[in-house]
Protein backbone atom coordinates (compact mmCIF):
# COMPACT_ATOMS: atom_id res chain seq x y z
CA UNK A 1 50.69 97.81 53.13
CA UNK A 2 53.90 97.29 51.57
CA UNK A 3 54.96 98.77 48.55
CA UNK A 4 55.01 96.99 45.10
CA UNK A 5 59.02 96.54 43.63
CA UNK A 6 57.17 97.83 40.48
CA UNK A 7 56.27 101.17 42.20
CA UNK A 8 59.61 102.60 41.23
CA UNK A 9 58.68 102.63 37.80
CA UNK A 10 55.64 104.64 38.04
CA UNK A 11 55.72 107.95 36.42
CA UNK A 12 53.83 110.97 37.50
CA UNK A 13 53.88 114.24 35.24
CA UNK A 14 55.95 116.80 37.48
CA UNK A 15 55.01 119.42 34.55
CA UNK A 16 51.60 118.42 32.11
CA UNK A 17 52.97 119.61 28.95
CA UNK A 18 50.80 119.07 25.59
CA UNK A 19 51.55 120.03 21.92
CA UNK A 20 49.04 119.33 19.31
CA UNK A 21 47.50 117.10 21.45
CA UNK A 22 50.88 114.80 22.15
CA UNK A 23 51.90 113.97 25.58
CA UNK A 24 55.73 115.93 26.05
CA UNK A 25 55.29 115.94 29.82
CA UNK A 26 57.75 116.39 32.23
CA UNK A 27 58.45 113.40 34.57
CA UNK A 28 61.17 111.45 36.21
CA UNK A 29 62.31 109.84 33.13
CA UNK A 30 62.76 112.66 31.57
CA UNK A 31 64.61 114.32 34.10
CA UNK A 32 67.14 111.82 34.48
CA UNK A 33 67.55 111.89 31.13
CA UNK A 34 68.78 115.35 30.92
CA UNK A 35 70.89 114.18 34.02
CA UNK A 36 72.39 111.44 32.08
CA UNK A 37 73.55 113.51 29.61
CA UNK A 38 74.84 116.55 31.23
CA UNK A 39 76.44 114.31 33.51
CA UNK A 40 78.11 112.32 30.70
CA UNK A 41 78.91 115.66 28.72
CA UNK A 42 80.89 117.18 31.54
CA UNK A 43 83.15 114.41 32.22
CA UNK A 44 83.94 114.26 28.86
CA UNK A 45 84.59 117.03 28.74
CA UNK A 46 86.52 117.74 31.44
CA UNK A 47 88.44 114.52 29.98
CA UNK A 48 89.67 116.14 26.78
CA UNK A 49 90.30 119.63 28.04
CA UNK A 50 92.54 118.24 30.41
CA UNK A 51 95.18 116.47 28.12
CA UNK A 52 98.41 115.68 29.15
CA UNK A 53 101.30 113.82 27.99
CA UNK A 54 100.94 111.66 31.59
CA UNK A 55 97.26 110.92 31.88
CA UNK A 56 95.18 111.73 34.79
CA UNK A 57 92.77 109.06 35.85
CA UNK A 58 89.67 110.94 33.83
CA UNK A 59 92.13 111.29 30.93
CA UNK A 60 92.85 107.33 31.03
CA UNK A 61 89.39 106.46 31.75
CA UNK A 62 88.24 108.05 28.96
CA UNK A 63 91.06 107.19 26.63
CA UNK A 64 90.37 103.41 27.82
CA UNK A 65 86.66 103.75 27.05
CA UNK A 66 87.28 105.26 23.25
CA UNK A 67 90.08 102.49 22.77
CA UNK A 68 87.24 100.26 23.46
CA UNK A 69 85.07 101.30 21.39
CA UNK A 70 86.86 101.62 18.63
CA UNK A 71 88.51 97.59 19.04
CA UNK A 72 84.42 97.11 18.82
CA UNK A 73 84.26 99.21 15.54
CA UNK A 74 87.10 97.59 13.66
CA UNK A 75 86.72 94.19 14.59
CA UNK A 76 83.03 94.25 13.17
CA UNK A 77 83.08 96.86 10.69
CA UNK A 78 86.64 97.63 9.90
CA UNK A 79 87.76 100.87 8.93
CA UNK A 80 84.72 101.71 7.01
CA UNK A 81 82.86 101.64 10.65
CA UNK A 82 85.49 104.14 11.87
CA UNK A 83 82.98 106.94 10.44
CA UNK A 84 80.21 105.80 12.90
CA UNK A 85 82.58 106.32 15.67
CA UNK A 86 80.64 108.94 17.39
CA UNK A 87 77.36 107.65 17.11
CA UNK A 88 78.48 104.55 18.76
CA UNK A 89 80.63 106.33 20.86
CA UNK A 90 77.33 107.89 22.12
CA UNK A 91 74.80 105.32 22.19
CA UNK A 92 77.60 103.34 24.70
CA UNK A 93 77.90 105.83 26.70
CA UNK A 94 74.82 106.83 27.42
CA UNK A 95 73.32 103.62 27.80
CA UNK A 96 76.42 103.26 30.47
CA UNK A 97 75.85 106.06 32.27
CA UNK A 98 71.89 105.23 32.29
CA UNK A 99 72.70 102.19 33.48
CA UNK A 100 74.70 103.14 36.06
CA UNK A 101 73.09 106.70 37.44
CA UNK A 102 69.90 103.95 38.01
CA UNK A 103 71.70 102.35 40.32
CA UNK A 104 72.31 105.00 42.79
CA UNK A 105 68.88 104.89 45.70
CA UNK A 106 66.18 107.28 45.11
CA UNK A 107 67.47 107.82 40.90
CA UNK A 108 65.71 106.56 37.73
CA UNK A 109 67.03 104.43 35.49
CA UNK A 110 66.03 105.72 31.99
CA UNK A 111 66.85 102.26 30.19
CA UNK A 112 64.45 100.53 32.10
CA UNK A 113 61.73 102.55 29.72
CA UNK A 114 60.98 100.09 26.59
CA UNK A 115 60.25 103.14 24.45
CA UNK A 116 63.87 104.41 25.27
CA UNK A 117 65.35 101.44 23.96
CA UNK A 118 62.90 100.73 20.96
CA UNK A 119 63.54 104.39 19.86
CA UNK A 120 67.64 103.38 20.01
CA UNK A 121 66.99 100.03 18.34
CA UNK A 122 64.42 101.08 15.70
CA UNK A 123 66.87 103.78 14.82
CA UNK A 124 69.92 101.46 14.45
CA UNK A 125 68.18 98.73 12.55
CA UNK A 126 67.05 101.53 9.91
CA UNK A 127 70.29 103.09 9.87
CA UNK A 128 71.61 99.46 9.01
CA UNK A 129 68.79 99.04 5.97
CA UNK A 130 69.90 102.47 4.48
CA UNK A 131 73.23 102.38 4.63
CA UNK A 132 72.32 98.63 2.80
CA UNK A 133 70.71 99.44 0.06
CA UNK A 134 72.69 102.75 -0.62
CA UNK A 135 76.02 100.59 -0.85
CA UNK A 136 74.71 97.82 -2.60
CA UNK A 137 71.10 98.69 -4.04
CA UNK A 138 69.20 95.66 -4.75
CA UNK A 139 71.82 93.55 -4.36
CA UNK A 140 71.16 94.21 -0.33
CA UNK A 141 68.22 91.99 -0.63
CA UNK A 142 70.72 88.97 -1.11
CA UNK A 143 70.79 89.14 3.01
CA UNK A 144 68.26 86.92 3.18
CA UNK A 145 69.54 84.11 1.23
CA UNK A 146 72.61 82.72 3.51
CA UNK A 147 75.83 81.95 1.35
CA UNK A 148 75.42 78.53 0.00
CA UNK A 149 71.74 77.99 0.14
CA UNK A 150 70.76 75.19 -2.12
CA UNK A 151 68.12 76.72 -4.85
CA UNK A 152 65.46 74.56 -3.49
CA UNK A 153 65.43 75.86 0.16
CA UNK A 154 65.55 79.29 -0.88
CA UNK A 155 61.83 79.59 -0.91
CA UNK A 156 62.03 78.50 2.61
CA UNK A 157 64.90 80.46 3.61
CA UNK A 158 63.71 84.09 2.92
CA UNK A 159 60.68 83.62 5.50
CA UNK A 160 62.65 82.64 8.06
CA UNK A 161 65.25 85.11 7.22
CA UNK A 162 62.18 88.18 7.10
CA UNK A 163 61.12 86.73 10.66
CA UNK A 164 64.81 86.93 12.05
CA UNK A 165 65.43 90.32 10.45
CA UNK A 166 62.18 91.69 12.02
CA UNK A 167 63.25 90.13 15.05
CA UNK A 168 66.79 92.01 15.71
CA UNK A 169 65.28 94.85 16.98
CA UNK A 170 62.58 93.59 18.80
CA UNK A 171 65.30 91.56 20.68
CA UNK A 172 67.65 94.48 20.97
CA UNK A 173 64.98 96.44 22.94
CA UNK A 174 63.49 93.93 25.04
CA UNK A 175 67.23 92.36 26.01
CA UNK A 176 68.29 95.78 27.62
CA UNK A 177 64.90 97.12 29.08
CA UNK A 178 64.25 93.64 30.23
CA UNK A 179 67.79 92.93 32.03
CA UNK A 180 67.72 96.41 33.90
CA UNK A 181 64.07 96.47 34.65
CA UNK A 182 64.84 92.30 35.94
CA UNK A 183 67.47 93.73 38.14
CA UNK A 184 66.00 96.59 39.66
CA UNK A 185 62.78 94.60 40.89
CA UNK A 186 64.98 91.96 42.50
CA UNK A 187 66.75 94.65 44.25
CA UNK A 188 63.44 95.90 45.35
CA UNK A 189 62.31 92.74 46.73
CA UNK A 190 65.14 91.68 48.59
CA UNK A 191 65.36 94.95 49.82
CA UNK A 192 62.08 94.61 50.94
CA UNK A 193 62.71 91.72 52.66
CA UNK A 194 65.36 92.95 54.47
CA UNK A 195 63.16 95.69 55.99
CA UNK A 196 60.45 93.26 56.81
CA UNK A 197 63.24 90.77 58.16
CA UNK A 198 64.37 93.13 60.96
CA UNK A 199 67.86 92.73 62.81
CA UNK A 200 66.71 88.68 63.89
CA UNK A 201 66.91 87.32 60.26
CA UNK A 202 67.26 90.67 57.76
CA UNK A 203 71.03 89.61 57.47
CA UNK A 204 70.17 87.27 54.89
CA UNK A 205 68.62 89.25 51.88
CA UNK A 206 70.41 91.96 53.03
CA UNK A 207 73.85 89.89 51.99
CA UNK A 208 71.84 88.88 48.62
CA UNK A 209 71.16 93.10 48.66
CA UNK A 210 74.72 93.34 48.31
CA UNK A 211 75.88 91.09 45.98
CA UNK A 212 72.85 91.35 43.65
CA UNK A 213 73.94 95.30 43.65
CA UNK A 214 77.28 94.45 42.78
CA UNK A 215 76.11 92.20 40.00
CA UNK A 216 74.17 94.96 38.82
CA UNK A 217 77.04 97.28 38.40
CA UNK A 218 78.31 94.32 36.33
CA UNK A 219 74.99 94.17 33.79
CA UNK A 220 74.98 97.77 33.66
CA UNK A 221 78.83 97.41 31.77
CA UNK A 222 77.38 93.85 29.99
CA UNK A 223 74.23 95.82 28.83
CA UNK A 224 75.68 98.85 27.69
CA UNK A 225 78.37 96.36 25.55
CA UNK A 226 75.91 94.28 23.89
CA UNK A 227 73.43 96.64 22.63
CA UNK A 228 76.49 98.50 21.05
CA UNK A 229 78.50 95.65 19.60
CA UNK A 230 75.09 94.43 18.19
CA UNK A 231 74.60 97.17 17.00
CA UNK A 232 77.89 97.67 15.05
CA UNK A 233 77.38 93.70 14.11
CA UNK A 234 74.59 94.97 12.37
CA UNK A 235 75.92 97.94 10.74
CA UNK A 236 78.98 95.62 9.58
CA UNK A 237 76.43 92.99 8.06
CA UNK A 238 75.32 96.07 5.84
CA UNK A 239 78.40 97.07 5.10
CA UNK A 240 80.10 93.64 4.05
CA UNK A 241 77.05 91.82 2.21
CA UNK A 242 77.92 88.36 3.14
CA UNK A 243 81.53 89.01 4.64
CA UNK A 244 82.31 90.61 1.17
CA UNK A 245 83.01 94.27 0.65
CA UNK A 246 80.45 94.52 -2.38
CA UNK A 247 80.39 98.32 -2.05
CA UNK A 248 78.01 98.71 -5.27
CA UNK A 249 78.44 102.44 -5.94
């Protein structure tokens, strides 16, 4: 019987854990969480303690990757965003390294969990409302009346503009759990059929194997970028009411 490409998502409790009657169980997921992390932490790490006027390739890497980031930052939020640094900062790299620890054989991939990535964009989109209405109050509610709006479509316009709020972080979840889990499954299935294909015609998907993976290594940068530079395109819209720096109090 062969196996289903969705069987790599299955998660078993390694150790049943339960506190006031809420499931904190420890499974796979979690797991590669904590590998994510530590494995993130330490090169880091190892990136800043090992300074030098010459960079090492760690030292670069990691000097490339903040430069990156913070191009992101300024060209959406401008030096206002530069305070959110390290929350971006994190939130790219872990959804990186998530990314890309899935893709080794036999690992997890911890974004392909839609609760992981509603829990990132639920928290992002909030963040965005509060730091809204603490810069400009009620004024904030002016987002949902585009610049220009003739008076007569504005009762119009603020449905539609309720919907596509509600809608950014629905979107923001589903893109990145849907792109990784997407990937993985095709991997499976071609994989699959390389097994069943044997050495007469396995050749075929086990090319597509190949170049699907390397795709995948691809997404896993793409993914990673667009959840953060949506996310600091939504901090910026909160920021700059309109494109204008209305800063209230």
């Amino acid at each position: 019987m062969e196996e289903s490409p969705l069987h790599q998502f299955e998660l078993q409790n390694w150790i049943p854990i339960s506190l006031g009657g809420l499931d904190i169980s420890i499974n796979k997921a979690v797991v590669f969480m904590w590998i994510v992390v530590a494995v993130a932490a330490v090169l880091m790490v190892m990136a800043g303690s090992a300074r030098k006027l010459v960079p090492g390739k760690l030292q670069s890497l990691a000097e490339m990757m903040a430069d990156f980031i913070r191009s992101m930052i300024m060209d959406t939020m401008g030096k206002d965003g530069m305070r959110f640094f390290p929350l971006i900062a994190t939130l790219f790299i872990f959804i990186l390294f998530s990314n890309l620890i899935g893709l080794i054989p036999g690992s997890y991939t911890v974004t392909s969990q839609v609760v992981v990535t509603a829990v990132f964009s639920c928290v992002v989109y909030g963040l965005s409302l509060a730091i809204g209405f603490y810069l400009h109050g009620a004024k904030f509610l002016g987002i949902l009346v585009p610049p220009g709006t003739p008076g007569w479509l504005v009762p119009l316009m603020i449905p539609i503009e309720i919907i596509s709020q509600l809608a950014r972080p629905v979107s923001l979840a589903v893109r990145l759990f849907a792109n990784m889990t997407a990937g993985h499954v095709m991997l499976a299935v071609l994989f699959g059929l390389t097994i069943g294909g044997g050495l007469l015609i396995g050749w075929l998907p086990f090319t597509f194997t190949v170049a699907i993976y390397v795709l995948e290594c691809g997404i896993a940068f793409i993914q990673a970028y667009i959840f953060t530079i949506l996310t600091c395109v939504y901090l910026g819209d909160a920021f700059h009411l309109h494109g204008h720096d209305e800063h209230a109090h």
